[in-house]
Protein backbone atom coordinates (compact mmCIF):
# COMPACT_ATOMS: atom_id res chain seq x y z
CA UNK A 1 138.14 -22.61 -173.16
CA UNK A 2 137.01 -19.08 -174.53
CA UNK A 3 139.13 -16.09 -174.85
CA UNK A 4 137.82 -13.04 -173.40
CA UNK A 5 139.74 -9.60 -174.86
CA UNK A 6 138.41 -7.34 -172.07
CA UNK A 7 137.69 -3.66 -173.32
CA UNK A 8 141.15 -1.99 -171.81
CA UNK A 9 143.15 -4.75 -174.36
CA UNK A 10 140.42 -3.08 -177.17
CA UNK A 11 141.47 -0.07 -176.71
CA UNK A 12 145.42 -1.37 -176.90
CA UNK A 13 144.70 -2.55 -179.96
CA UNK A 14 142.96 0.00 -181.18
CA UNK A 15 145.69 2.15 -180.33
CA UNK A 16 148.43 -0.12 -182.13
CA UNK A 17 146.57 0.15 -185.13
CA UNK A 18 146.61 4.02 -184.95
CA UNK A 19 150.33 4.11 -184.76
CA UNK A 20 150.92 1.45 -187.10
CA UNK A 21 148.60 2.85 -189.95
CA UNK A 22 150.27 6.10 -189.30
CA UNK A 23 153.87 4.23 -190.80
CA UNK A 24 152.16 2.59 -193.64
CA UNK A 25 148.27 2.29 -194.91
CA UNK A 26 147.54 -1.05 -194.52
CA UNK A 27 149.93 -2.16 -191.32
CA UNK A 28 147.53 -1.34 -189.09
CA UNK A 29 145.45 -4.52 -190.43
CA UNK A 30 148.25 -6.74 -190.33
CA UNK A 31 149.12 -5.39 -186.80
CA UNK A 32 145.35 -6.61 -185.37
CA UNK A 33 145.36 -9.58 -188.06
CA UNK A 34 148.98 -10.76 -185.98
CA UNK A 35 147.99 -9.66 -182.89
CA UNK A 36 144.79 -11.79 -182.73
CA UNK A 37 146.31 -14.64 -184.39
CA UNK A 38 149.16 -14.63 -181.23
CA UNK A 39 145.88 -14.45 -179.20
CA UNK A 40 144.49 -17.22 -181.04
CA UNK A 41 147.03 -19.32 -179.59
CA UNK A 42 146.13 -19.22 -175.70
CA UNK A 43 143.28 -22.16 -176.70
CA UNK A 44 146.49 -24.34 -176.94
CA UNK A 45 149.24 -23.12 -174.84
CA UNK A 46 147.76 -20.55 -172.02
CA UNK A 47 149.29 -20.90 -169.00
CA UNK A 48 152.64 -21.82 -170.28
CA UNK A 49 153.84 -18.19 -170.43
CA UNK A 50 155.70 -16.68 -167.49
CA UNK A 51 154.29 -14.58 -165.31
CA UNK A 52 155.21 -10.73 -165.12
CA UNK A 53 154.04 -8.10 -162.89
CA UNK A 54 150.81 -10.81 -162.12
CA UNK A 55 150.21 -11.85 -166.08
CA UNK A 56 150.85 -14.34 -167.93
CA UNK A 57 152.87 -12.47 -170.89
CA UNK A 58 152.32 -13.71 -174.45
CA UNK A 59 155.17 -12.17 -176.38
CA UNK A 60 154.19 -11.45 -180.12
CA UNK A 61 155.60 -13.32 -183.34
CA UNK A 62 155.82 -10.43 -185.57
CA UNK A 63 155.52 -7.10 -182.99
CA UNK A 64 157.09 -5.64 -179.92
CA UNK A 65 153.82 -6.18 -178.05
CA UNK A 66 152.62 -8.66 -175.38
CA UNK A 67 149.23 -9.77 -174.15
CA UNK A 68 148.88 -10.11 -170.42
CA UNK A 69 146.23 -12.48 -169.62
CA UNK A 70 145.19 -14.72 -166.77
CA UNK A 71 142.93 -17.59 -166.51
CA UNK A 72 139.54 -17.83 -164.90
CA UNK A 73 138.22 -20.98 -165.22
CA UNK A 74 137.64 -21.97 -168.53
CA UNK A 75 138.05 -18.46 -170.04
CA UNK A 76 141.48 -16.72 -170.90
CA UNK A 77 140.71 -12.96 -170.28
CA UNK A 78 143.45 -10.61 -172.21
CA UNK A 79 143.94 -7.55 -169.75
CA UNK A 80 146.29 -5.57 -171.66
CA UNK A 81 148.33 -5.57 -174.94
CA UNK A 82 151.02 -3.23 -174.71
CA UNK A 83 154.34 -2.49 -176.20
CA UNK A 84 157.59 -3.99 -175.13
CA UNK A 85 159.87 -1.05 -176.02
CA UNK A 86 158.34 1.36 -173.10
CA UNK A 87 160.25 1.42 -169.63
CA UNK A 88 159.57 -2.01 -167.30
CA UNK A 89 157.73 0.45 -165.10
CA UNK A 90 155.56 2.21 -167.27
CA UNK A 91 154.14 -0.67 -167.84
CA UNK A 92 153.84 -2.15 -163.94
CA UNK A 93 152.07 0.86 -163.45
CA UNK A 94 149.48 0.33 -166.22
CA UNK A 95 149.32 -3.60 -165.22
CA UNK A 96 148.72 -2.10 -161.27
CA UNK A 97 145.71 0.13 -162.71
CA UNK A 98 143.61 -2.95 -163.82
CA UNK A 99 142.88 -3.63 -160.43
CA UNK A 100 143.72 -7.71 -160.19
């Protein structure tokens, strides 16, 4: 399997990194450097996540974020990585805007 971060997950990340380098220099690399290592993980256990909203939700070790991903074959394609602590619908709505 391959892991796919598709460019609206980029820009999540990118955007995480903002934030948390804005708190403390040097967070925002150990944000991303988590964050891809969580991703990492889907070569051994995607799939096994629940489903939410149409996802498969990877809940973070060390952030409030989650990775929604689905499978496509052999590739795991990360849709969106977005922060836990916003409003159940906020994020629906985002998920809805990918267009799966």
């Amino acid at each position: 399997m391959k892991i796919l971060i598709l460019p609206s997950a980029r820009d999540d990340l990118a955007d995480g990194f903002d934030f948390y380098e804005r708190q403390r220099e040097g967070l925002g690399n150990y944000f991303q450097e988590s964050l891809f290592s969580d991703v990492e993980s889907l070569l051994l256990y995607a799939g096994n996540h629940l489903k939410s909203f149409g996802y498969f939700r990877l809940l973070s070790k060390r952030f409030p974020y989650a990775a929604y991903y689905d499978i496509d074959g052999q590739t795991i394609r990360i849709w969106a990585v977005l922060d836990c602590r916003q409003a159940p619908e906020s994020i629906r709505r985002r998920l809805a805007k990918l267009g799966k």
